[in-house]
Protein backbone atom coordinates (compact mmCIF):
# COMPACT_ATOMS: atom_id res chain seq x y z
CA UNK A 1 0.91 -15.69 10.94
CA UNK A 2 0.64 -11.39 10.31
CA UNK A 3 -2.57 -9.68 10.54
CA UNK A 4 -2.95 -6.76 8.68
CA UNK A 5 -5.34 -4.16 8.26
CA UNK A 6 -5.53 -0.96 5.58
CA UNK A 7 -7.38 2.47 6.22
CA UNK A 8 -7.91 5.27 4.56
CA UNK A 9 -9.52 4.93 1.46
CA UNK A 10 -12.19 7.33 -0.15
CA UNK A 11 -13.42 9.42 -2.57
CA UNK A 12 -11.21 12.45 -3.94
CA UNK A 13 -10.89 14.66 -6.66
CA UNK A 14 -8.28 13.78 -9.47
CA UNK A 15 -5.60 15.74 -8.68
CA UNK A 16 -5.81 15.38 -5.01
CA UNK A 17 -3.90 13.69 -2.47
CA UNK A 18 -4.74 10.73 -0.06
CA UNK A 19 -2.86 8.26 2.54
CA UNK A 20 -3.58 5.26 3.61
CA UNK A 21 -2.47 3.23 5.86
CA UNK A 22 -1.67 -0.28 7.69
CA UNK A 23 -1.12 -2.21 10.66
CA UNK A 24 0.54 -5.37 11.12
CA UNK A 25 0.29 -7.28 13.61
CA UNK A 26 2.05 -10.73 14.54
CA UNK A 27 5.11 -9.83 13.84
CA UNK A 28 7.65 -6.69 14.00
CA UNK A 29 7.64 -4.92 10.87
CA UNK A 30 12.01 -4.96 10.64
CA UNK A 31 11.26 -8.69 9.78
CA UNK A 32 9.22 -8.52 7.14
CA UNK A 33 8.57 -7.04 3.59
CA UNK A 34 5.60 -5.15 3.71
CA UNK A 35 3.93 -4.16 -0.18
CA UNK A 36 0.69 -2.27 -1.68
CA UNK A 37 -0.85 -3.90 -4.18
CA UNK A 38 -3.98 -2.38 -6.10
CA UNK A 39 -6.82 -4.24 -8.23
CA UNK A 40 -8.97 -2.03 -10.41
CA UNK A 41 -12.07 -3.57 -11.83
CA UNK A 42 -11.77 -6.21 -14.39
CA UNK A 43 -8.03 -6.24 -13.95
CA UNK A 44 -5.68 -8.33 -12.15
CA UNK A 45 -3.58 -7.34 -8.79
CA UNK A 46 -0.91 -4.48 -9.66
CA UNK A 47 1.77 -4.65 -7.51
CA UNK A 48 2.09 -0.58 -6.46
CA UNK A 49 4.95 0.14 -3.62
CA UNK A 50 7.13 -1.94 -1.32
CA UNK A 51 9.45 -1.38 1.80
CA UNK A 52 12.10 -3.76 3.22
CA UNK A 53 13.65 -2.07 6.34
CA UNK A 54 16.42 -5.00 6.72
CA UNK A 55 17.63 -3.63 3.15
CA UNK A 56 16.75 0.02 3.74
CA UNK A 57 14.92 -0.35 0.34
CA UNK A 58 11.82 0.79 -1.29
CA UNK A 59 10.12 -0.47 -4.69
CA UNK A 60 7.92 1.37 -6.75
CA UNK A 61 6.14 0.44 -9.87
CA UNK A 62 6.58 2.77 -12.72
CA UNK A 63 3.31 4.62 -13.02
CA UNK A 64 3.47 5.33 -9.39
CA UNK A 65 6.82 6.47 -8.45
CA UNK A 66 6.67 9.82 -8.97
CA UNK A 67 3.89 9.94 -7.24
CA UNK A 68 3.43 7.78 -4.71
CA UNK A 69 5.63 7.63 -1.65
CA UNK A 70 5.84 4.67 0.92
CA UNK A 71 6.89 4.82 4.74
CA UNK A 72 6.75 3.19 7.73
CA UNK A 73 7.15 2.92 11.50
CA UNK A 74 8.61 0.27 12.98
CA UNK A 75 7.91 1.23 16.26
CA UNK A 76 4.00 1.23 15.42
CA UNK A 77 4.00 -1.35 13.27
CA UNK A 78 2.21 1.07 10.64
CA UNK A 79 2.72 0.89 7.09
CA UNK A 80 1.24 3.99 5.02
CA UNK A 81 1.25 4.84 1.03
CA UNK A 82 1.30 8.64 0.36
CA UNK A 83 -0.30 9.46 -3.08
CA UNK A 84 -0.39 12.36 -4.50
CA UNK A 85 -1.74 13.72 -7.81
CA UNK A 86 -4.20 11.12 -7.89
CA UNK A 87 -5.74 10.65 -11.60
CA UNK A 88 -8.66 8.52 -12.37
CA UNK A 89 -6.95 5.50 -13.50
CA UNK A 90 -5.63 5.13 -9.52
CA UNK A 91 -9.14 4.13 -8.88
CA UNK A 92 -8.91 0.37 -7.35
CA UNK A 93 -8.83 -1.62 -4.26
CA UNK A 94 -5.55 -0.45 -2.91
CA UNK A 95 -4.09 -3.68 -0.83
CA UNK A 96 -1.73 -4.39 2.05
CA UNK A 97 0.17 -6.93 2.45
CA UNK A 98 3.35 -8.71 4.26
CA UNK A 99 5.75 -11.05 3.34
CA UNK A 100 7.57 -13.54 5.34
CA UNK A 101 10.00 -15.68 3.20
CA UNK A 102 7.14 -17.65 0.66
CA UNK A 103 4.24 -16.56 2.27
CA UNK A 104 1.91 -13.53 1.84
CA UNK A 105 -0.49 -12.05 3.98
CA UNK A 106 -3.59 -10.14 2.38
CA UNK A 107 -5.01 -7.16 4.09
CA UNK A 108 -9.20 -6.87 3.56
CA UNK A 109 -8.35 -3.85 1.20
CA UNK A 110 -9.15 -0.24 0.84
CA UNK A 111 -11.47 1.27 -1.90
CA UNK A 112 -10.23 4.93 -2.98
CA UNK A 113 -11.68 6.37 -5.69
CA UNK A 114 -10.46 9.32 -7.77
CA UNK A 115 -13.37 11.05 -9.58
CA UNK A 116 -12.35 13.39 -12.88
């Protein structure tokens, strides 16, 4: 079983930057995949950014990597998603969540909101 929590979320300015971050807990991070997911209303769940430190790899989706930039510390156990020139359409419920083989954990989610 992880636990994990997002922070972060808010209100900006399109154009504007925000981070947010996560905690896991339950289990070290080097173990697990840890992804952000986003659900805007009406839609379904976007996948946005992943990390894998036992690959050294990180996943984007297209309309956010050039933009968005996703880090971690294992040490902390903190996950965080670094976005930057935030338009409108990034408004959502941003999402984190770990992976352990088959299963996924859901964080409560984070609203951010990116006024025009």
């Amino acid at each position: 079983q992880v636990h994990v929590a997002e922070s972060g979320g808010g209100l900006v300015q399109a154009g504007e930057s925000m981070r947010l971050s996560c905690v896991a807990s339950g289990r070290t991070l080097s173990t697990i995949v840890m992804d952000w997911f986003r659900q805007a209303p009406g839609k379904e769940h976007e996948f946005v950014a992943g990390i894998n430190w036992s690959r050294n790899s990180t996943y984007y989706t297209h309309s956010t990597k050039r933009r968005f930039t996703i880090s971690g510390d294992v040490a902390k156990n903190m996950v965080y998603l670094q976005m930057n020139s935030l338009e409108p359409e990034d408004t959502a419920v941003y999402y984190c969540t770990a992976r352990v083989g088959s299963d996924r954990y859901w964080g409560q989610g984070t609203q951010v909101t990116v006024s025009s």
